[in-house]
Protein backbone atom coordinates (compact mmCIF):
# COMPACT_ATOMS: atom_id res chain seq x y z
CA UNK A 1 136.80 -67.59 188.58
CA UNK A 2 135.71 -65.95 184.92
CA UNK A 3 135.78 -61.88 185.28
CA UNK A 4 133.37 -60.96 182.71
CA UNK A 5 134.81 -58.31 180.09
CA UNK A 6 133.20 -55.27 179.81
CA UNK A 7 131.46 -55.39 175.85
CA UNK A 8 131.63 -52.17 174.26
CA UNK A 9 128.31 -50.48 172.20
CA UNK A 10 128.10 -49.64 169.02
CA UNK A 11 124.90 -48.06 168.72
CA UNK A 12 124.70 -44.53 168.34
CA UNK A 13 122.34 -41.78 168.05
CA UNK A 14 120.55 -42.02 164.62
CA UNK A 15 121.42 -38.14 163.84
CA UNK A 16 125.29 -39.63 164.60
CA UNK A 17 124.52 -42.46 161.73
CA UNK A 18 123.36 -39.98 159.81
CA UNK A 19 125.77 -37.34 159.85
CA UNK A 20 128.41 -40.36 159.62
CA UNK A 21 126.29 -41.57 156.29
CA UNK A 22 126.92 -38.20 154.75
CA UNK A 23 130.96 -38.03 155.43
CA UNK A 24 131.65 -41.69 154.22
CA UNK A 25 129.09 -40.40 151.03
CA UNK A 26 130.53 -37.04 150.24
CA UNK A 27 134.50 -38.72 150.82
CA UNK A 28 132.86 -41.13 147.95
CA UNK A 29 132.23 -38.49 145.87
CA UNK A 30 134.92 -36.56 145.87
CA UNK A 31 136.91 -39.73 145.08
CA UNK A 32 134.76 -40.06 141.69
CA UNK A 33 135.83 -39.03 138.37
CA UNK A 34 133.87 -36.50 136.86
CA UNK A 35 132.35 -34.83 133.29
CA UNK A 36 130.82 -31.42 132.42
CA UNK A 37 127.17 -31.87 132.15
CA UNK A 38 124.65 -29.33 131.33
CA UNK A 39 126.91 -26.15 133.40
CA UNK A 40 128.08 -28.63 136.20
CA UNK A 41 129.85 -31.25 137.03
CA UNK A 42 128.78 -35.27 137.36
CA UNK A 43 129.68 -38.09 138.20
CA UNK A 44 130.91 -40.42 135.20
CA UNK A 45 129.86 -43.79 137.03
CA UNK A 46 126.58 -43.70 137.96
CA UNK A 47 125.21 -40.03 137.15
CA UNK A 48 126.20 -39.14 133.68
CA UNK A 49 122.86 -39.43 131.92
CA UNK A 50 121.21 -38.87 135.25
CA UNK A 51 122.17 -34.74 135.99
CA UNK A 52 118.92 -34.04 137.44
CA UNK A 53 119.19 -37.14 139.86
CA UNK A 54 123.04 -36.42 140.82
CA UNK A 55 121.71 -32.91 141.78
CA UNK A 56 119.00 -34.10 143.70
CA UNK A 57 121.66 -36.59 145.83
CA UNK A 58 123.59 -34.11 146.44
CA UNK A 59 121.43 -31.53 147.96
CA UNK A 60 119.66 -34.31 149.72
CA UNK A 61 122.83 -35.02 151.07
CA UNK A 62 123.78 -31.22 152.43
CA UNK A 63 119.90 -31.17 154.11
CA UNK A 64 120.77 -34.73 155.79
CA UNK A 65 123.67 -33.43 156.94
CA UNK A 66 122.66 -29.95 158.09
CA UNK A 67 119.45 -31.57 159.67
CA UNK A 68 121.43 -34.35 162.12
CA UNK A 69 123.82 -31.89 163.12
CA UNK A 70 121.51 -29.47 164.60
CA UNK A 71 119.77 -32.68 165.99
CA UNK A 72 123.39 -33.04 167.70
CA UNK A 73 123.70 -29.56 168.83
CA UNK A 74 120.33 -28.88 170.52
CA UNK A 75 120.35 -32.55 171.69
CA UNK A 76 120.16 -31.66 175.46
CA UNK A 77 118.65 -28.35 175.32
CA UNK A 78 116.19 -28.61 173.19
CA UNK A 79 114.57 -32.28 173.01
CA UNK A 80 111.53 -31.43 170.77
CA UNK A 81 114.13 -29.13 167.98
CA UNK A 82 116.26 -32.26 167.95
CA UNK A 83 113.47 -34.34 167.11
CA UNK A 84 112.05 -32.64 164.41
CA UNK A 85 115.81 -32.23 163.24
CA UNK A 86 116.39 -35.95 163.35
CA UNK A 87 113.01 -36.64 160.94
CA UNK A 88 113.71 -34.43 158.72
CA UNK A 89 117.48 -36.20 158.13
CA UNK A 90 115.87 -39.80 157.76
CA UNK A 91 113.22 -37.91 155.60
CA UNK A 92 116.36 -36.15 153.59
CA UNK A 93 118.38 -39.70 153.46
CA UNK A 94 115.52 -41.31 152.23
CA UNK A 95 115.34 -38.95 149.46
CA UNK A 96 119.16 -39.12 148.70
CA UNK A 97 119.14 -43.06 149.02
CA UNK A 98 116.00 -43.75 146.68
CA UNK A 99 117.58 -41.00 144.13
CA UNK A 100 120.72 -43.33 144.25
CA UNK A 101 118.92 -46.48 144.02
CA UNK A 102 117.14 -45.08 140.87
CA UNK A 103 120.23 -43.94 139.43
CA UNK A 104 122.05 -47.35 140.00
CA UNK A 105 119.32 -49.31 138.77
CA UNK A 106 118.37 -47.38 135.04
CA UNK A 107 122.42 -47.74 135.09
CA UNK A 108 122.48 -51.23 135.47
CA UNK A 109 120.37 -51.67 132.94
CA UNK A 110 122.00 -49.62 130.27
CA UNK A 111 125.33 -51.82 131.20
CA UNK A 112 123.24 -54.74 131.10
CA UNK A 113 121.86 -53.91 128.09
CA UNK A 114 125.11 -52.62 126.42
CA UNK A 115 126.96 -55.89 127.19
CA UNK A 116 123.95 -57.87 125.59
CA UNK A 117 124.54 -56.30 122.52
CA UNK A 118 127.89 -56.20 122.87
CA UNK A 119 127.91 -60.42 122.99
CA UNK A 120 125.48 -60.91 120.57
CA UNK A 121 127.89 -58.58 117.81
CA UNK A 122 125.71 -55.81 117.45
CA UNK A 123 122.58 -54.80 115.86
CA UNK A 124 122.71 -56.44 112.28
CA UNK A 125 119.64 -55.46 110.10
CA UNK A 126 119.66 -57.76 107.17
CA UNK A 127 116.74 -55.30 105.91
């Protein structure tokens, strides 16, 4: 006779997801390479012409972070705190997502744009 197997879960608290979001992120960003930008640091990839975007990651980021882990802490205790600390980290990720997505994007299309030229030799003005 077939013993079924116990199946493990995988789903998790979404404050867990998002505090698990923000490790695997910031461990990405401290693997990037980086330039001096208007009195800070940035990311050479993706940020470089984008300071005020790379900033607004970032702290998007810390408040995602800081937000699901008092959603963690006051879990039991206090249900409605941990609530309202759970929005406001989806809120936060949104924010540091769509500021990525941007980012990526205008990116993209600089590369895109750059490798055009770069194929078709250049601009040539036979003025």
């Amino acid at each position: 006779m077939l013993r079924r197997i116990p199946v493990l879960s995988l789903s998790a608290p979404p404050e867990t997801l998002f505090l698990g979001i923000c490790l695997i992120a910031g461990t990405l960003l401290s693997c990037l390479k980086y330039e001096e930008r208007d009195g800070g640091l940035v990311p050479t990839a993706i940020f470089r012409d984008r300071v005020v975007g790379f900033r607004t990651f970032v702290v998007a980021l810390l408040f995602t972070s800081a937000a699901s882990a008092g959603s963690i802490m006051h879990r039991s205790v206090f249900p409605g705190y941990s609530r309202l600390c759970r929005g406001a980290a989806g809120a936060s990720l949104l924010v540091a997502s769509t500021s990525l997505v941007l980012c990526s994007v205008w990116w993209g299309l600089i590369m895109f744009a750059a490798s055009l030229v770069a194929l078709h030799g250049g601009f040539n003005y036979a003025g």
